[in-house]
C-alpha atoms as a PDB file:
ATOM      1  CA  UNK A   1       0.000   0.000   0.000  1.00  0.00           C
ATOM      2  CA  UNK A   2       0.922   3.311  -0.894  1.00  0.00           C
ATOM      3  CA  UNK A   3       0.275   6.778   0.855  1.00  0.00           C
ATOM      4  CA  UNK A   4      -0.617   9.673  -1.051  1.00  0.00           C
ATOM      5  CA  UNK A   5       1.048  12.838  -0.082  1.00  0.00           C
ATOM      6  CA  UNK A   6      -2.086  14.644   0.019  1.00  0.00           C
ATOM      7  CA  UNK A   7      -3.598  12.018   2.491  1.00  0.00           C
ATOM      8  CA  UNK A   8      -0.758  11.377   4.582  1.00  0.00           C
ATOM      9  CA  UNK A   9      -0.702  13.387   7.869  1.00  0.00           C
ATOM     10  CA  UNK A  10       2.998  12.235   9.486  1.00  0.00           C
ATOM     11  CA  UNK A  11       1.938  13.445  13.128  1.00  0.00           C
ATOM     12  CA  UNK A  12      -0.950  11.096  13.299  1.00  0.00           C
ATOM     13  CA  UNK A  13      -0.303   8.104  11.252  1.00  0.00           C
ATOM     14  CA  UNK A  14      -0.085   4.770  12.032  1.00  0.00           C
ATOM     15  CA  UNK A  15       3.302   3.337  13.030  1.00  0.00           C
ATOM     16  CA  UNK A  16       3.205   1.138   9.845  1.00  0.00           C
ATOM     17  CA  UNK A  17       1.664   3.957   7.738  1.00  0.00           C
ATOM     18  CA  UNK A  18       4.239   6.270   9.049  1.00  0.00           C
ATOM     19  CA  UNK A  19       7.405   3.845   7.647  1.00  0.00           C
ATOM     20  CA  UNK A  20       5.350   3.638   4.481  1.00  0.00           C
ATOM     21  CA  UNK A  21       5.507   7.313   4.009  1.00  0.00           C
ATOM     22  CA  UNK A  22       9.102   7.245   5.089  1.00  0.00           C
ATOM     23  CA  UNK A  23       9.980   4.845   2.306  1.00  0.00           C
ATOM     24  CA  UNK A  24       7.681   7.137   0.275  1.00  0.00           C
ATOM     25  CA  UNK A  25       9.979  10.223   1.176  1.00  0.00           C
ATOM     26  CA  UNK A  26      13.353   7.926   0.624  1.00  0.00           C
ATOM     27  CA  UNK A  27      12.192   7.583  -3.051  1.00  0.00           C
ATOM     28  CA  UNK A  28      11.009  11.583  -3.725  1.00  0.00           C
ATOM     29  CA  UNK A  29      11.612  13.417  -0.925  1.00  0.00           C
ATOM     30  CA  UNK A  30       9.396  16.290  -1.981  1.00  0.00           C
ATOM     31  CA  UNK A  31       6.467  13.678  -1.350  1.00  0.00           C
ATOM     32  CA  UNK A  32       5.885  14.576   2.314  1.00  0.00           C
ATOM     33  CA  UNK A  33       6.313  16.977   4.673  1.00  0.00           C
ATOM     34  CA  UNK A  34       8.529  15.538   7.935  1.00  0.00           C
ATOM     35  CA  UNK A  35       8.492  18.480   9.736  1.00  0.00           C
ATOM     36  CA  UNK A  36       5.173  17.268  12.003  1.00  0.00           C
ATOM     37  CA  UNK A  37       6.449  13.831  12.579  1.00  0.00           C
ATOM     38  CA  UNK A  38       6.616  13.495  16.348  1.00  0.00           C
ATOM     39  CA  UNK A  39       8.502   9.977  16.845  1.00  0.00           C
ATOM     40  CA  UNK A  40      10.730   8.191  14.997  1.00  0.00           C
ATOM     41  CA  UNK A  41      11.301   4.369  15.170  1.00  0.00           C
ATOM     42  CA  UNK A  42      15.173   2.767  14.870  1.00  0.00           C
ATOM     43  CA  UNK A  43      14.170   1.330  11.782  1.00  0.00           C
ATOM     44  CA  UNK A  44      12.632   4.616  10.494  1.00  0.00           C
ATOM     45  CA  UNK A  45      15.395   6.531  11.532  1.00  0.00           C
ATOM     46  CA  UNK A  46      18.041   3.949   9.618  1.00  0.00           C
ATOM     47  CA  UNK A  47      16.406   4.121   6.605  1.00  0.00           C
ATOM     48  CA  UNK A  48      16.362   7.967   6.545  1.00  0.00           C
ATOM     49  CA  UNK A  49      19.829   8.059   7.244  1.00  0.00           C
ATOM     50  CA  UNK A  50      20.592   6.371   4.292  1.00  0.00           C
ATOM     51  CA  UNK A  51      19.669   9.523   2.288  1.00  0.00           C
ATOM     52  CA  UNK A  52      21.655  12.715   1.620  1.00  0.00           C
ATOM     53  CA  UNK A  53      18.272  14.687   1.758  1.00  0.00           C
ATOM     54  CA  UNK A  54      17.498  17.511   3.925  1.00  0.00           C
ATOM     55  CA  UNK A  55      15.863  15.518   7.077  1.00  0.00           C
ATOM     56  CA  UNK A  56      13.867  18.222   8.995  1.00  0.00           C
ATOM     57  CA  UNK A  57      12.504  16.518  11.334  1.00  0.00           C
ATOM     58  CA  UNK A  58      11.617  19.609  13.870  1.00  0.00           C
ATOM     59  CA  UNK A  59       8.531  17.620  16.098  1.00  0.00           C
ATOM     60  CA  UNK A  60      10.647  15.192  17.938  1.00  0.00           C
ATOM     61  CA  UNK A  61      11.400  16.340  21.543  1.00  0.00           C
ATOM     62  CA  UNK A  62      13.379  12.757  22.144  1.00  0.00           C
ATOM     63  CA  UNK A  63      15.289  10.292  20.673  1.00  0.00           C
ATOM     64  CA  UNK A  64      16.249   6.711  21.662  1.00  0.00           C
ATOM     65  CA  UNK A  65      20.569   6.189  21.594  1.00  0.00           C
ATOM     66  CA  UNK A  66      19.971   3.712  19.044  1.00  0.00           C
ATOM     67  CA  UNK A  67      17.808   6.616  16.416  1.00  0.00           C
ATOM     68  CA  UNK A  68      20.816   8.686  17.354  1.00  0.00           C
ATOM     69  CA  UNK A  69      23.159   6.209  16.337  1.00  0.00           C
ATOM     70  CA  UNK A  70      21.251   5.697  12.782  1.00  0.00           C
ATOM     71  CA  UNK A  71      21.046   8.991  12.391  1.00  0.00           C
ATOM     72  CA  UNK A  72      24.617  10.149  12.677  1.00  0.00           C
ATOM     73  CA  UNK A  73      25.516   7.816   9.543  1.00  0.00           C
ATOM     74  CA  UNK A  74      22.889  10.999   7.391  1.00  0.00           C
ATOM     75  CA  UNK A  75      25.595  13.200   5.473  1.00  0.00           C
ATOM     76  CA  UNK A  76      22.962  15.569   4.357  1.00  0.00           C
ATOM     77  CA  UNK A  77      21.287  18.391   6.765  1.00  0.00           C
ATOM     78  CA  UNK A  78      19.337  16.924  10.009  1.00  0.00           C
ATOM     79  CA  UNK A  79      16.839  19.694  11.988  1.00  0.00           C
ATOM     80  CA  UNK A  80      16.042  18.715  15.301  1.00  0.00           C
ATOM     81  CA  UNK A  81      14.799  21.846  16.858  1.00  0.00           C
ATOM     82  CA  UNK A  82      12.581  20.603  18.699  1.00  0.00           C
ATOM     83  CA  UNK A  83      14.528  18.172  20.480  1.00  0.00           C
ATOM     84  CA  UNK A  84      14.941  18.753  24.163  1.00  0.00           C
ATOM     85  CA  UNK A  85      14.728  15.285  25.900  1.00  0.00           C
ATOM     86  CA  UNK A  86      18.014  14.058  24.559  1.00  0.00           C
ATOM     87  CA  UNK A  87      20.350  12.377  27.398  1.00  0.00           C
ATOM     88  CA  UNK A  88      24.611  12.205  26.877  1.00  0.00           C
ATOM     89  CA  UNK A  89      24.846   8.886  24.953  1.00  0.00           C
ATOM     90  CA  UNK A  90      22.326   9.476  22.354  1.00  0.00           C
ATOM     91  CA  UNK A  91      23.709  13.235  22.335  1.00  0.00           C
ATOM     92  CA  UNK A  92      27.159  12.087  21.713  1.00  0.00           C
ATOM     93  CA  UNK A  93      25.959   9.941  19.005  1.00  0.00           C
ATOM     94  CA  UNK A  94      24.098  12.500  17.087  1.00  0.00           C
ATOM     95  CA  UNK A  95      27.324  14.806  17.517  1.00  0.00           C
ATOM     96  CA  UNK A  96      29.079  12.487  14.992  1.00  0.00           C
ATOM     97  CA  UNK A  97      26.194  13.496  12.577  1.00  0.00           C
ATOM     98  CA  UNK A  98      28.445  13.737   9.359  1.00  0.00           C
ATOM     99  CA  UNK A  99      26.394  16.672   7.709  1.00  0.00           C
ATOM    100  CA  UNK A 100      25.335  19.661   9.224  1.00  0.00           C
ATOM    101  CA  UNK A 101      22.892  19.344  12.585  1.00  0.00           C
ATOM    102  CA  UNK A 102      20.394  22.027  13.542  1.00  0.00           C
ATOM    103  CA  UNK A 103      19.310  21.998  17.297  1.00  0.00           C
ATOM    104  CA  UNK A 104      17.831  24.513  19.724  1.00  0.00           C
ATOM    105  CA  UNK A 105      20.356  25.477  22.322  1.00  0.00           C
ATOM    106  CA  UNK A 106      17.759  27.104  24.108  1.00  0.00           C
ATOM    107  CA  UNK A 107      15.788  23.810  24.772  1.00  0.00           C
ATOM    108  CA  UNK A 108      18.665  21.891  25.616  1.00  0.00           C
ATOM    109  CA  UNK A 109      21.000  21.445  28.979  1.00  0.00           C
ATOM    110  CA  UNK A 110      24.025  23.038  28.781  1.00  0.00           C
ATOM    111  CA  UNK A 111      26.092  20.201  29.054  1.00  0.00           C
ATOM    112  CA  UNK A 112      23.675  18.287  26.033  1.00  0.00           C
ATOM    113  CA  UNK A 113      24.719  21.805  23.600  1.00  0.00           C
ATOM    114  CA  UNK A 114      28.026  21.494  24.348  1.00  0.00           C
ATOM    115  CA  UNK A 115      28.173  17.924  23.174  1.00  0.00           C
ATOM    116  CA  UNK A 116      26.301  18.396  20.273  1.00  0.00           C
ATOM    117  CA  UNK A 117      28.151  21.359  19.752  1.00  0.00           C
ATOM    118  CA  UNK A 118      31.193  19.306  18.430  1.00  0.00           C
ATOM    119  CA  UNK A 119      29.451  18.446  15.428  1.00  0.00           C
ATOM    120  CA  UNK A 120      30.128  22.241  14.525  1.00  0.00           C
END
């Protein structure tokens, strides 16, 4: 089954219709909008990272270590500015993002920034 853009709502999708618009994404990213998705799974996250495509992924306050992990393999742009529930092993992960990482400071602890700082 495949999701039409115009039907797909990321934020309130099914966990299985969510990785189908993923995969939808993976093949044309101007298919959907990831800016409202609020979660993302390991498997979801892997699968994203194996694009070079702007990943603006702005609605998720948290993220597992292992998300972090596949999402520091991306070498394209990854927007997390919305993420402030991050703790020190998933942030060190995501500081070996390869591309460039967009993050609130201002929603994050002090120590988190500074570790995801060194992505810089």
């Amino acid at each position: 089954m495949e999701i039409e853009a115009h039907e797909a709502d990321l934020a309130v999708l099914t966990a299985e219709d969510r990785r189908l618009a993923i995969i939808s994404f993976v093949r044309e990213p101007v298919s959907f909008d990831l800016s409202e998705v609020r979660e993302i799974t390991t498997d979801d996250a892997k699968l994203l990272a194996s694009t070079g495509w702007y990943l603006p992924l702005d609605a998720i306050q948290e993220l597992t270590p292992r998300a972090a992990y596949e999402l520091s393999n991306h070498s394209g742009t990854l927007s997390l500015t919305g993420l402030k529930d991050i703790d020190e092993e998933s942030a060190t992960l995501l500081s070996r993002h390869r591309g460039p990482l967009l993050v609130d400071v201002n929603l994050l602890s002090p120590n988190i920034s500074k570790i995801l700082s060194r992505n810089s």
